[in-house]
N, C-alpha and C. Protein backbone atom coordinates (compact mmCIF):
# COMPACT_ATOMS: atom_id res chain seq x y z
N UNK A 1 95.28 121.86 138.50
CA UNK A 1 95.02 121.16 137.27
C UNK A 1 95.99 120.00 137.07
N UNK A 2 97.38 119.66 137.56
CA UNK A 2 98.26 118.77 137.29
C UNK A 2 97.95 118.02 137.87
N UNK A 3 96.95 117.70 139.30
CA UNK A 3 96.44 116.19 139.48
C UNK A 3 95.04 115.75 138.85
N UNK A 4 94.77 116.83 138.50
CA UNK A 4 93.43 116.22 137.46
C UNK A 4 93.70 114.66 136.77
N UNK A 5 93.23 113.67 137.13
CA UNK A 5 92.99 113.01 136.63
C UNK A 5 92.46 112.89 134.78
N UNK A 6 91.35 114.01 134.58
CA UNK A 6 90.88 113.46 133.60
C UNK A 6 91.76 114.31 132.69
N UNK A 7 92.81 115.17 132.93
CA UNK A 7 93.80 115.81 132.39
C UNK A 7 94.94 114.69 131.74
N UNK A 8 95.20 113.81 132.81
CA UNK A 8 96.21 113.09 131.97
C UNK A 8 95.96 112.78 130.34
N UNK A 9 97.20 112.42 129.89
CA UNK A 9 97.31 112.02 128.31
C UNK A 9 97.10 110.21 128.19
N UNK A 10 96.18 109.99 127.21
CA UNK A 10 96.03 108.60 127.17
C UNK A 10 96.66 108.46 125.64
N UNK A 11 96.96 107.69 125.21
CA UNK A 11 97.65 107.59 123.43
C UNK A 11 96.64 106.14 123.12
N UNK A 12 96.03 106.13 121.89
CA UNK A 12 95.34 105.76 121.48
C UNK A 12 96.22 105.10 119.83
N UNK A 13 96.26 103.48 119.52
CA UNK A 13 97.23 103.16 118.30
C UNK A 13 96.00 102.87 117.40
N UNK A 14 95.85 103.46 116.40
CA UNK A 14 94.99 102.64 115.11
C UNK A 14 95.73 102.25 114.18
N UNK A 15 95.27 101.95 113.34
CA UNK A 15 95.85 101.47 111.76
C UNK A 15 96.48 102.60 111.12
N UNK A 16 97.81 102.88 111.02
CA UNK A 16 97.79 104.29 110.57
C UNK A 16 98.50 105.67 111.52
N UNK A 17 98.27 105.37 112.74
CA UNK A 17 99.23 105.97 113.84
C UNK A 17 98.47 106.09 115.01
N UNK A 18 98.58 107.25 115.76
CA UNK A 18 98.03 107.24 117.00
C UNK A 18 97.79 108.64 117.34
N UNK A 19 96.73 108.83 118.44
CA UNK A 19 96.27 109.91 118.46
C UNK A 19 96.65 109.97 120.30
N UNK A 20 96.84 111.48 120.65
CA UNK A 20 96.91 111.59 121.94
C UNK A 20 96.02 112.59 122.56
N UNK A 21 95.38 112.09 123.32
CA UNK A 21 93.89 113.01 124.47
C UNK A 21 93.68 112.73 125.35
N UNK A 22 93.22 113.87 126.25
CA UNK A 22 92.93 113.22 127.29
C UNK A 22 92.41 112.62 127.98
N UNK A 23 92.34 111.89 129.59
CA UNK A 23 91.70 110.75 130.07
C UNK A 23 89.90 111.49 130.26
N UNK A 24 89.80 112.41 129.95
CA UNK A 24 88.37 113.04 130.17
C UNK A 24 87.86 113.41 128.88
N UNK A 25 88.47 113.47 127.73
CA UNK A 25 87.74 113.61 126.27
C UNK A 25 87.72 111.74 126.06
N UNK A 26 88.63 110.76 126.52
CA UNK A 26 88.11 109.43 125.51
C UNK A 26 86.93 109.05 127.01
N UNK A 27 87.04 109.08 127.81
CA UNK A 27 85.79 109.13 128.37
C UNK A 27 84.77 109.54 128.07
N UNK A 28 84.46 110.98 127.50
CA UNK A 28 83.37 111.27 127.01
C UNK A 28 83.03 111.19 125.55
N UNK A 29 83.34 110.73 124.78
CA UNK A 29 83.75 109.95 123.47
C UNK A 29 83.40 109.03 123.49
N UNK A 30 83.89 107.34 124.08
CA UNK A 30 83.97 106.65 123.75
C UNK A 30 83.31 105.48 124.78
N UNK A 31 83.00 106.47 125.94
CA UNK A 31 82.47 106.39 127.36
C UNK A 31 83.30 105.48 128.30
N UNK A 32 83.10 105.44 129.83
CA UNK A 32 83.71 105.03 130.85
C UNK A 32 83.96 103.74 130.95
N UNK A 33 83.90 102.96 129.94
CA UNK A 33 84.01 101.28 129.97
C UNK A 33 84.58 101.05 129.23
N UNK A 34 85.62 102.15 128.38
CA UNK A 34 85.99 101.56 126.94
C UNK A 34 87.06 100.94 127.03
N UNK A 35 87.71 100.00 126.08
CA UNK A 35 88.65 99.60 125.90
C UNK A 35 89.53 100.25 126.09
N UNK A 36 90.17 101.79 125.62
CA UNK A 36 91.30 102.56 125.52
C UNK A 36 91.45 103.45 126.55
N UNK A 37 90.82 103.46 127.82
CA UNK A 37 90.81 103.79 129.28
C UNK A 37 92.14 102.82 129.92
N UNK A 38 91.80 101.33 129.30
CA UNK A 38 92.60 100.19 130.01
C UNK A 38 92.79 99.75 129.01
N UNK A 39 94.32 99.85 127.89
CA UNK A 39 94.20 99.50 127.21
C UNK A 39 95.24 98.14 126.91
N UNK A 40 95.20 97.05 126.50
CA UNK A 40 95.72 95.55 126.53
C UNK A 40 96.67 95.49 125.21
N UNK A 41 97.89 94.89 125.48
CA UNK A 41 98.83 94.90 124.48
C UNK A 41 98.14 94.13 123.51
N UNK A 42 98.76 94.31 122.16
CA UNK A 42 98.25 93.05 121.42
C UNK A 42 99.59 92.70 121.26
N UNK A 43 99.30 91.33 120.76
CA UNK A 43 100.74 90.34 120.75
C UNK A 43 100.95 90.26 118.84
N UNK A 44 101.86 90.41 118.87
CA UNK A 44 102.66 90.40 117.33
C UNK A 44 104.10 89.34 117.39
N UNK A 45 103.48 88.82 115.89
CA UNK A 45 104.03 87.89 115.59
C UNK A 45 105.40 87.93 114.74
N UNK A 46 106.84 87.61 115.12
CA UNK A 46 107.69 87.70 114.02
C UNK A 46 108.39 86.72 113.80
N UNK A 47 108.64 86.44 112.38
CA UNK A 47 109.49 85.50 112.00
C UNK A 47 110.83 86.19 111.45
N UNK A 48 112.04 85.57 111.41
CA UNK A 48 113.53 85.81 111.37
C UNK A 48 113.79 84.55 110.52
N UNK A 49 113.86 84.78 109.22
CA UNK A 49 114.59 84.05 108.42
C UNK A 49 115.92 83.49 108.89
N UNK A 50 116.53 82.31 108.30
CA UNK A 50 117.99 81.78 108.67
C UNK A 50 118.91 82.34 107.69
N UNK A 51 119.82 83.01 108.28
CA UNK A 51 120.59 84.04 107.78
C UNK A 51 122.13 83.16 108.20
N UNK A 52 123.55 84.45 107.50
CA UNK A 52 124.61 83.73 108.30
C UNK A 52 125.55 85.23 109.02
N UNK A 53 126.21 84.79 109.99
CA UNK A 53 126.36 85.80 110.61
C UNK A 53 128.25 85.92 110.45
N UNK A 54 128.32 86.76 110.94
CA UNK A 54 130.11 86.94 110.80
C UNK A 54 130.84 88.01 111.80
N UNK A 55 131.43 87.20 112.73
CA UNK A 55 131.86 87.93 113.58
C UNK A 55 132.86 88.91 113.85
N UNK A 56 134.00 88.47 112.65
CA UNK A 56 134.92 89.29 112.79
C UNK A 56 135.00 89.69 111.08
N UNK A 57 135.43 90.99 110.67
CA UNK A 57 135.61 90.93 109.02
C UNK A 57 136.39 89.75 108.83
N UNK A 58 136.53 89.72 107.43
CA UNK A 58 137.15 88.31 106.82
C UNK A 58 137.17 86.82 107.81
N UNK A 59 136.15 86.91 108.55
CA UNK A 59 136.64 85.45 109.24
C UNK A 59 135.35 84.34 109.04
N UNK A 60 135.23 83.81 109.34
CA UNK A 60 134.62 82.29 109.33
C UNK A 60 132.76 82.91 109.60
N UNK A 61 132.00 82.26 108.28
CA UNK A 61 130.68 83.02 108.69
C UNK A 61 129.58 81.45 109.41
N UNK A 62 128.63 82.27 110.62
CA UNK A 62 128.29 81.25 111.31
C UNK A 62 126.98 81.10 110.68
N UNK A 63 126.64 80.13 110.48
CA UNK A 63 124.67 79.89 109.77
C UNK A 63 123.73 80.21 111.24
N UNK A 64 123.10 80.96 111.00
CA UNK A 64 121.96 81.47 112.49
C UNK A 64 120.64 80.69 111.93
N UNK A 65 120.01 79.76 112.46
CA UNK A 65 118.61 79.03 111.89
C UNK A 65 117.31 79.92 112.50
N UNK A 66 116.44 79.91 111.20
CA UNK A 66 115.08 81.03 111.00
C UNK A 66 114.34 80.48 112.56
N UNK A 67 113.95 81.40 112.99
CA UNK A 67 112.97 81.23 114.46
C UNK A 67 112.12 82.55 114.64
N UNK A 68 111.16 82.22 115.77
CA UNK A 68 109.99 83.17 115.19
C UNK A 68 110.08 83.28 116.90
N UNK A 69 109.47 84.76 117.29
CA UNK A 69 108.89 84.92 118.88
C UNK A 69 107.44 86.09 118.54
N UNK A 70 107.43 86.34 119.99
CA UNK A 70 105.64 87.44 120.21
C UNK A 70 106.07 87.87 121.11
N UNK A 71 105.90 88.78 121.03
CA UNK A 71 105.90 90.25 121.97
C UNK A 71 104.70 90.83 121.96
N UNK A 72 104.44 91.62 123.29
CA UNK A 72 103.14 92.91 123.25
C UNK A 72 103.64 93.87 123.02
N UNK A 73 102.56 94.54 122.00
CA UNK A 73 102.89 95.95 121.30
C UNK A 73 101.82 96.88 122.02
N UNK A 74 102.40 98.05 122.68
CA UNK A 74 101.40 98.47 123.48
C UNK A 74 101.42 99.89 122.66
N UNK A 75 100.27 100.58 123.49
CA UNK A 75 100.60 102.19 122.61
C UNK A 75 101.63 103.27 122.99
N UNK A 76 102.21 103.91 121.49
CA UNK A 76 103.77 104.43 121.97
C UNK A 76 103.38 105.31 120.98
N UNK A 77 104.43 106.02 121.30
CA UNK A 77 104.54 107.65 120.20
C UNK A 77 105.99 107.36 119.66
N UNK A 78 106.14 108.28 118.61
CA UNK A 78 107.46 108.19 117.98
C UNK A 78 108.08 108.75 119.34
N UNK A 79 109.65 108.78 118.99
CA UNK A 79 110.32 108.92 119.92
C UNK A 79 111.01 110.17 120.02
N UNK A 80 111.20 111.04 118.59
CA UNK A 80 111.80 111.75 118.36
C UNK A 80 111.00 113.39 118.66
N UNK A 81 112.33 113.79 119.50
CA UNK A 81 111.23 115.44 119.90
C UNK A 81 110.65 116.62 118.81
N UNK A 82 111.12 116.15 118.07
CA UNK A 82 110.37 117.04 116.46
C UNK A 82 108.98 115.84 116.12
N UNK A 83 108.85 115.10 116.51
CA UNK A 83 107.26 114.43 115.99
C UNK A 83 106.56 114.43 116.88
N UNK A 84 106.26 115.61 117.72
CA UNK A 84 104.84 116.10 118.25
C UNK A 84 103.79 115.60 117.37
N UNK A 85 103.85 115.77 116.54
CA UNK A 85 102.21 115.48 115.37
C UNK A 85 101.65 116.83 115.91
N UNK A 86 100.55 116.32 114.90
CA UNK A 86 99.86 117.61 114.15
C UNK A 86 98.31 118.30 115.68
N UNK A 87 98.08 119.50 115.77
CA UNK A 87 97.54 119.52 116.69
C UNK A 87 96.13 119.43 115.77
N UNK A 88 94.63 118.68 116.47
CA UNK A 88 93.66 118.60 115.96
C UNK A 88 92.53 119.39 116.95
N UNK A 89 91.47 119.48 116.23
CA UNK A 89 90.31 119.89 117.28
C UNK A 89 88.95 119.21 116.54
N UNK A 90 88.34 118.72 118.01
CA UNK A 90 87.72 117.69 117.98
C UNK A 90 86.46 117.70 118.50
N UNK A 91 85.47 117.53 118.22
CA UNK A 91 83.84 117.62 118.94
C UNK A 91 83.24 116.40 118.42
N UNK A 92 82.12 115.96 119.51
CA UNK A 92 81.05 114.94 119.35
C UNK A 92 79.72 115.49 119.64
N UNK A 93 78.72 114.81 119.81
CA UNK A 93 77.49 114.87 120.68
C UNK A 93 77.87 114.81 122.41
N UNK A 94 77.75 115.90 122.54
CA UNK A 94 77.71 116.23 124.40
C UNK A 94 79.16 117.05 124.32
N UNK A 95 80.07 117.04 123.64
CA UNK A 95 81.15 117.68 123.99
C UNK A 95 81.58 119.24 124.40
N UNK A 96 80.25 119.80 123.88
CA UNK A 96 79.86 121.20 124.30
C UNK A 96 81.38 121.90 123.86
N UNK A 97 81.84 122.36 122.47
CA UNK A 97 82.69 122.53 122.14
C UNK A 97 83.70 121.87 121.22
N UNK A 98 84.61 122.40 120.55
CA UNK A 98 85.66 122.04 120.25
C UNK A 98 87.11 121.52 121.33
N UNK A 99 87.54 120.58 121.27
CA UNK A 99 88.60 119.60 121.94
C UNK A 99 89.92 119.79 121.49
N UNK A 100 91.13 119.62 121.92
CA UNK A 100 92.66 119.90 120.94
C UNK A 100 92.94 118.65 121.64
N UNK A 101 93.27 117.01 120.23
CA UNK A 101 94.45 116.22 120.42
C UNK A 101 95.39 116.59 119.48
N UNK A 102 96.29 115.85 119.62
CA UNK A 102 97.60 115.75 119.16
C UNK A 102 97.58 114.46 117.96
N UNK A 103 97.90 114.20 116.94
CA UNK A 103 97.37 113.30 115.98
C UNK A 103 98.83 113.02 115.56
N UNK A 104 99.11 111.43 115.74
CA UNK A 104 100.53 111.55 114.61
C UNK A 104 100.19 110.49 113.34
N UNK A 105 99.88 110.46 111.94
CA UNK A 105 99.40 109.98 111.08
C UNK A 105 98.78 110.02 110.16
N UNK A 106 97.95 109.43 109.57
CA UNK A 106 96.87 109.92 108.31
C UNK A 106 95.65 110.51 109.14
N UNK A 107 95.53 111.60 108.51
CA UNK A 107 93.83 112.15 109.45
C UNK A 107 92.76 111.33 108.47
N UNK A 108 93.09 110.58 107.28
CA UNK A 108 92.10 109.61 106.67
C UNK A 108 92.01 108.57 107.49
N UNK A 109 93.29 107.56 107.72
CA UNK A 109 92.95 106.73 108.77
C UNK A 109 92.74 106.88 109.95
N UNK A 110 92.71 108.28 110.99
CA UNK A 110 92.13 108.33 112.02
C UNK A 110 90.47 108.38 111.84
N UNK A 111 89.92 108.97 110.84
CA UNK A 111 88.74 109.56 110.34
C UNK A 111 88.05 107.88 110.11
N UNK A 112 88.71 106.78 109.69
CA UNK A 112 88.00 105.70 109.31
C UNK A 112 88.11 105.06 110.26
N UNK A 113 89.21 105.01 111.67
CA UNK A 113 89.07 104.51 112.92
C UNK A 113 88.18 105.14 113.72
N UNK A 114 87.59 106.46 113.47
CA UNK A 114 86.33 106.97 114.41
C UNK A 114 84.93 106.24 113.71
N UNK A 115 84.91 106.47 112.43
CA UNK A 115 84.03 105.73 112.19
C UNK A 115 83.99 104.32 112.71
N UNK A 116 84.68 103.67 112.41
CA UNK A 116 84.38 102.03 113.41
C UNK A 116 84.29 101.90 114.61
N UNK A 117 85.14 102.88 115.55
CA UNK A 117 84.75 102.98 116.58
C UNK A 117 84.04 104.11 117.26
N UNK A 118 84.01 105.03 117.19
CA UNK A 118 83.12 106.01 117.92
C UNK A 118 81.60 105.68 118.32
N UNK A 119 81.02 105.60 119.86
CA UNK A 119 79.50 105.46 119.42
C UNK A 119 78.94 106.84 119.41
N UNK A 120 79.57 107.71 119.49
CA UNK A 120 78.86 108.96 119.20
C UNK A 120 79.24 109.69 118.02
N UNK A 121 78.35 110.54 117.20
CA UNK A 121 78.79 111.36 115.99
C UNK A 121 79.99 112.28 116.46
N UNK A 122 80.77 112.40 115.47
CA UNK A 122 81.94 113.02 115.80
C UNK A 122 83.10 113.90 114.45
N UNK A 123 83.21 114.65 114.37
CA UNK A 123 84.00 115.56 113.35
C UNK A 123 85.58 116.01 114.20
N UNK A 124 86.57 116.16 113.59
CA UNK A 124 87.19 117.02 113.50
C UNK A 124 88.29 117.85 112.34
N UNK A 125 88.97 118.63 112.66
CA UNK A 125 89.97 119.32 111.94
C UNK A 125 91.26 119.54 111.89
N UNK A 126 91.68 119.76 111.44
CA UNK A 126 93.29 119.42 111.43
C UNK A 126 94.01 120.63 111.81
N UNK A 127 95.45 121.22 111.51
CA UNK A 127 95.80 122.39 111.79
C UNK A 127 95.76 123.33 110.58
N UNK A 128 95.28 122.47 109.30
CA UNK A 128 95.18 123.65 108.27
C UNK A 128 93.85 124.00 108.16
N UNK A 129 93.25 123.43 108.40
CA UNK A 129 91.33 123.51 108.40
C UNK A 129 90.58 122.68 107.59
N UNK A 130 91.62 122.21 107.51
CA UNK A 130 90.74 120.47 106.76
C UNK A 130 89.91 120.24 107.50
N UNK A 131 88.63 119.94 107.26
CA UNK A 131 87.38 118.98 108.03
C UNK A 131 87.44 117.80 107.70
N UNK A 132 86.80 116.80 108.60
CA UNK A 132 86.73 115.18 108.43
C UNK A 132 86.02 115.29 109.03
N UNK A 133 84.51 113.86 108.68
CA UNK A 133 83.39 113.72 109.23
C UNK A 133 82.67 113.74 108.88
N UNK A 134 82.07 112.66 107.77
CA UNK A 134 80.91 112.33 107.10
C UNK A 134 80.22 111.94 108.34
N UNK A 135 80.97 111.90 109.55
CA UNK A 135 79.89 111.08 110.71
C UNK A 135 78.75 111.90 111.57
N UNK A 136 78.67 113.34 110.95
CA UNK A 136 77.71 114.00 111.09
C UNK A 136 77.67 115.04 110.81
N UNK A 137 76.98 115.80 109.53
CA UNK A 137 77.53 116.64 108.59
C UNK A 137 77.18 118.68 109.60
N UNK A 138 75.97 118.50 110.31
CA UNK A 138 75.35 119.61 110.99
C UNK A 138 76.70 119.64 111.98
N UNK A 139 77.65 118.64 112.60
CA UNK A 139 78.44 119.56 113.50
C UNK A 139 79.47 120.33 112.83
N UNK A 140 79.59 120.36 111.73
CA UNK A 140 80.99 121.18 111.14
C UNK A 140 80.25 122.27 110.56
């Protein structure tokens, strides 16, 4: 099972946090061409106000002038070993079953990122037994 391919973990960023599953549930989800198979940084924009800086206490402060750069923000998990996130279970059309990701975020805003993206109907639940999924009321 550890070279299974469709075993690996893919992390998935929405509005709201990120979800982690594997390379064989967003395949059958979201199907074999999707975006989050291969997924592309997006570039973010920051600006840095002109501030003044000071190098030593009490000494002479230097003026730093406002400048802006872009970086790619790719998908990441918190860093810290207590934010596993929450475990979920997950079914669509064809999934023949219930699924377990790992969810770190609002299960409202994951629930409104399946809706925009999912092309298949899809529900899941959380670890207390919350349901989500107006997106098809017969699978829950």
């Amino acid at each position: 099972m550890a070279n299974d391919p469709e075993a690996k973990k893919v992390s998935i960023n929405f509005d709201g946090g990120t979800v982690v599953m594997t390379f064989g549930m967003v395949k059958s989800l979201f199907t074999d061409t999707n975006e989050y198979l291969k997924p592309e940084g997006k570039d973010v924009a920051v600006t840095v106000k002109g501030h003044t800086r000071t190098r030593v206490i009490g000494g002479a402060s230097t003026p730093v002038a406002a400048y802006n750069y872009t970086y790619k923000s790719w998908p990441r998990l918190p860093g810290s070993l207590s934010s596993g996130g929450q475990a979920i279970l997950m079914r669509w059309e064809g999934s023949e079953g219930w699924w377990t990701a790992r969810l770190h975020g609002s299960a409202a805003d994951f629930g409104s990122f399946l809706a925009d993206k999912s092309p298949k109907a899809v529900s899941f639940k959380t670890e207390r037994g919350t349901k989500y999924g107006p997106f098809v009321d017969e699978m829950l």
